[in-house]
C-alpha atoms as a PDB file:
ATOM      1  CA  UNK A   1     -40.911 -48.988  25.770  1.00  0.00           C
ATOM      2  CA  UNK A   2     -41.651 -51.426  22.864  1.00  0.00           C
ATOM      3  CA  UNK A   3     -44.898 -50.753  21.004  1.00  0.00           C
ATOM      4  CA  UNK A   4     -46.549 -53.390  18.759  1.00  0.00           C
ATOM      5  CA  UNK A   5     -49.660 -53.530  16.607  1.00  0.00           C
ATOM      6  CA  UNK A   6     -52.410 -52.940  19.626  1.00  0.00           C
ATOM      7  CA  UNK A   7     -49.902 -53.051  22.891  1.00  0.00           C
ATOM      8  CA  UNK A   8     -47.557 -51.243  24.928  1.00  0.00           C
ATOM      9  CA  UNK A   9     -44.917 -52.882  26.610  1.00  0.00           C
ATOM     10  CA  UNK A  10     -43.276 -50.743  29.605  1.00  0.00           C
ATOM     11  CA  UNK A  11     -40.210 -52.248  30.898  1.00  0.00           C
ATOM     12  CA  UNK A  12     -38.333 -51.181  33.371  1.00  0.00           C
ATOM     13  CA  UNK A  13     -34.769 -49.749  33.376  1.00  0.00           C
ATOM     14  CA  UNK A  14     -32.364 -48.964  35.879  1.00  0.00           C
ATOM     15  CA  UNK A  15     -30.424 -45.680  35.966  1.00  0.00           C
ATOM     16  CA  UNK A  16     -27.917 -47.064  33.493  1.00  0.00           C
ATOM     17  CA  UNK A  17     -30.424 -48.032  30.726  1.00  0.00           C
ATOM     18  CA  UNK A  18     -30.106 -51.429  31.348  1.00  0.00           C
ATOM     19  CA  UNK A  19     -33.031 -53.694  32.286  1.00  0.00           C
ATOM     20  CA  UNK A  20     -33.823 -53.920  35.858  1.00  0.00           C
ATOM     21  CA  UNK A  21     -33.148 -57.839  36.270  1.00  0.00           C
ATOM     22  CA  UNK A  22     -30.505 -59.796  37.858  1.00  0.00           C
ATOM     23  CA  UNK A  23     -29.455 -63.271  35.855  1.00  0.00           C
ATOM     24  CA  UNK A  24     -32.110 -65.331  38.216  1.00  0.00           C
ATOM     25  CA  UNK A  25     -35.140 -62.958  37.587  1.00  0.00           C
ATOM     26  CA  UNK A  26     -36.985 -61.624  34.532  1.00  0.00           C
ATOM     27  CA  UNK A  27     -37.160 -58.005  33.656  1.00  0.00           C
ATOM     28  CA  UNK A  28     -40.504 -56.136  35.150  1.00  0.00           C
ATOM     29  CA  UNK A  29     -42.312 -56.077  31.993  1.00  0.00           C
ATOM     30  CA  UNK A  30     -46.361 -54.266  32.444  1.00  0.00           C
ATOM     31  CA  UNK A  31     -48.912 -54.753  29.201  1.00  0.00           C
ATOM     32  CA  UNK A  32     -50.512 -51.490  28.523  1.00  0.00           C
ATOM     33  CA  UNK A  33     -53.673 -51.301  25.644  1.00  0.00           C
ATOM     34  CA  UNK A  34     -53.316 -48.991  23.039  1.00  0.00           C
ATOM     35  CA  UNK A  35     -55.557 -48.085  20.108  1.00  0.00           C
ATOM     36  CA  UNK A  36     -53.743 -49.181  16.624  1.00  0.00           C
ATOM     37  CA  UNK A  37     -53.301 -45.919  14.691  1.00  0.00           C
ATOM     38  CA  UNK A  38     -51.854 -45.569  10.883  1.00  0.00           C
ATOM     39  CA  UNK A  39     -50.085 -42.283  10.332  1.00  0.00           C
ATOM     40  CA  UNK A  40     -52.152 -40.286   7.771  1.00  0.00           C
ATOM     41  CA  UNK A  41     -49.124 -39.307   5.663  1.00  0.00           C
ATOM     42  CA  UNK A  42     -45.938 -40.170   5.548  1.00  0.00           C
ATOM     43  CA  UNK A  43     -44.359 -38.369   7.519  1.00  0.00           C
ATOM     44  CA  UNK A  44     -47.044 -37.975  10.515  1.00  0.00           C
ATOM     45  CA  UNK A  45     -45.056 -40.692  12.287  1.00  0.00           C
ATOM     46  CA  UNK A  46     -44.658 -38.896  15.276  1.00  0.00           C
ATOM     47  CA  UNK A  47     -48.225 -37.821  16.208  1.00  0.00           C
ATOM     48  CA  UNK A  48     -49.131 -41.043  15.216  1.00  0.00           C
ATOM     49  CA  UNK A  49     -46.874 -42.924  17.949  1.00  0.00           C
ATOM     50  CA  UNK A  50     -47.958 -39.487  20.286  1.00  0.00           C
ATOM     51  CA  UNK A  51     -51.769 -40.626  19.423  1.00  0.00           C
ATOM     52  CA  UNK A  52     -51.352 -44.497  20.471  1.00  0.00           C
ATOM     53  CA  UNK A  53     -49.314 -43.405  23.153  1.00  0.00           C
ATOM     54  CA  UNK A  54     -52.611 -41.135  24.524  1.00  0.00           C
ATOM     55  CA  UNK A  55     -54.521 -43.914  23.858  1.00  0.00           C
ATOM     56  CA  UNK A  56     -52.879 -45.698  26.980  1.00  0.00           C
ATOM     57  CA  UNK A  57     -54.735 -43.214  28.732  1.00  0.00           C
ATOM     58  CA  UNK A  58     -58.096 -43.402  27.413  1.00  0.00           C
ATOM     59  CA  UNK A  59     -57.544 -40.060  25.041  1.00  0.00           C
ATOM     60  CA  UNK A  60     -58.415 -40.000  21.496  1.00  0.00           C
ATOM     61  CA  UNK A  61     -56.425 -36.924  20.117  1.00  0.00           C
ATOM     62  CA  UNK A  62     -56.705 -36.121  16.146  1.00  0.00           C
ATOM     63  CA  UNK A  63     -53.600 -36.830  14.428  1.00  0.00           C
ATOM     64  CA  UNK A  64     -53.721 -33.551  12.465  1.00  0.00           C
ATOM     65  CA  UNK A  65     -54.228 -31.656  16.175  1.00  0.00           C
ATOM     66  CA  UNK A  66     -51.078 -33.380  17.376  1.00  0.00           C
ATOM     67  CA  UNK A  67     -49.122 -32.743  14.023  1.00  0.00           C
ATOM     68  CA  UNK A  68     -49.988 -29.069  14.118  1.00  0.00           C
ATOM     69  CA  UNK A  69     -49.226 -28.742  18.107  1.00  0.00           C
ATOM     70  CA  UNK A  70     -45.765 -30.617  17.398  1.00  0.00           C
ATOM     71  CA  UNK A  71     -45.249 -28.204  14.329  1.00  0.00           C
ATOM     72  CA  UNK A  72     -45.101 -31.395  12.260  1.00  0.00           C
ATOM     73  CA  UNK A  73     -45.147 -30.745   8.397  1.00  0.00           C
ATOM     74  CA  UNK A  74     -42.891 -32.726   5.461  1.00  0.00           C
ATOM     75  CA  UNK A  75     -39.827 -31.879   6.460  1.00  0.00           C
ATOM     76  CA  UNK A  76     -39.914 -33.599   9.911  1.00  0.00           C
ATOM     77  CA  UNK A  77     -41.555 -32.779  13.283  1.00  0.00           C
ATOM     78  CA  UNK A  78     -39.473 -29.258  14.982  1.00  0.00           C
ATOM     79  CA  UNK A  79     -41.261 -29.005  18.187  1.00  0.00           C
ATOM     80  CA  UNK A  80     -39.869 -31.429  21.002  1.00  0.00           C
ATOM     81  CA  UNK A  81     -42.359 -33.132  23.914  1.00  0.00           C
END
């Protein structure tokens, strides 16, 4: 999954991590909208990617919800999705 300023890009990998593709044929690649979020602190990185990735999804979840639900705090987020 690559994730730019307002999109998600979903592409498709086999069961090898490589892209599903032969040499003639571009990788499956789907454009998903997502609502641009800035993390609130610095390190509220992961409930801010969690956050855009809801988006996707039509959800707009509160950054500090998903930080405390992920047991996020300064030292890094402990709880694992």
């Amino acid at each position: 999954m690559l994730v730019f300023a307002n999109c998600i890009y979903a592409v498709s990998l086999n069961e090898t991590g490589k892209l599903n593709s032969t040499d003639n044929e571009s990788p499956e690649v789907n454009h998903l909208d997502v609502t641009y979020d800035s993390q609130d602190t610095s390190y509220t990185c992961g409930p801010s990617s969690l956050k855009m990735a809801f988006s996707v999804y039509g959800l707009d979840l509160d950054e500090k919800w998903l930080a405390s639900a992920t047991q996020t705090t300064y030292q890094g987020t402990k709880k694992k999705i």
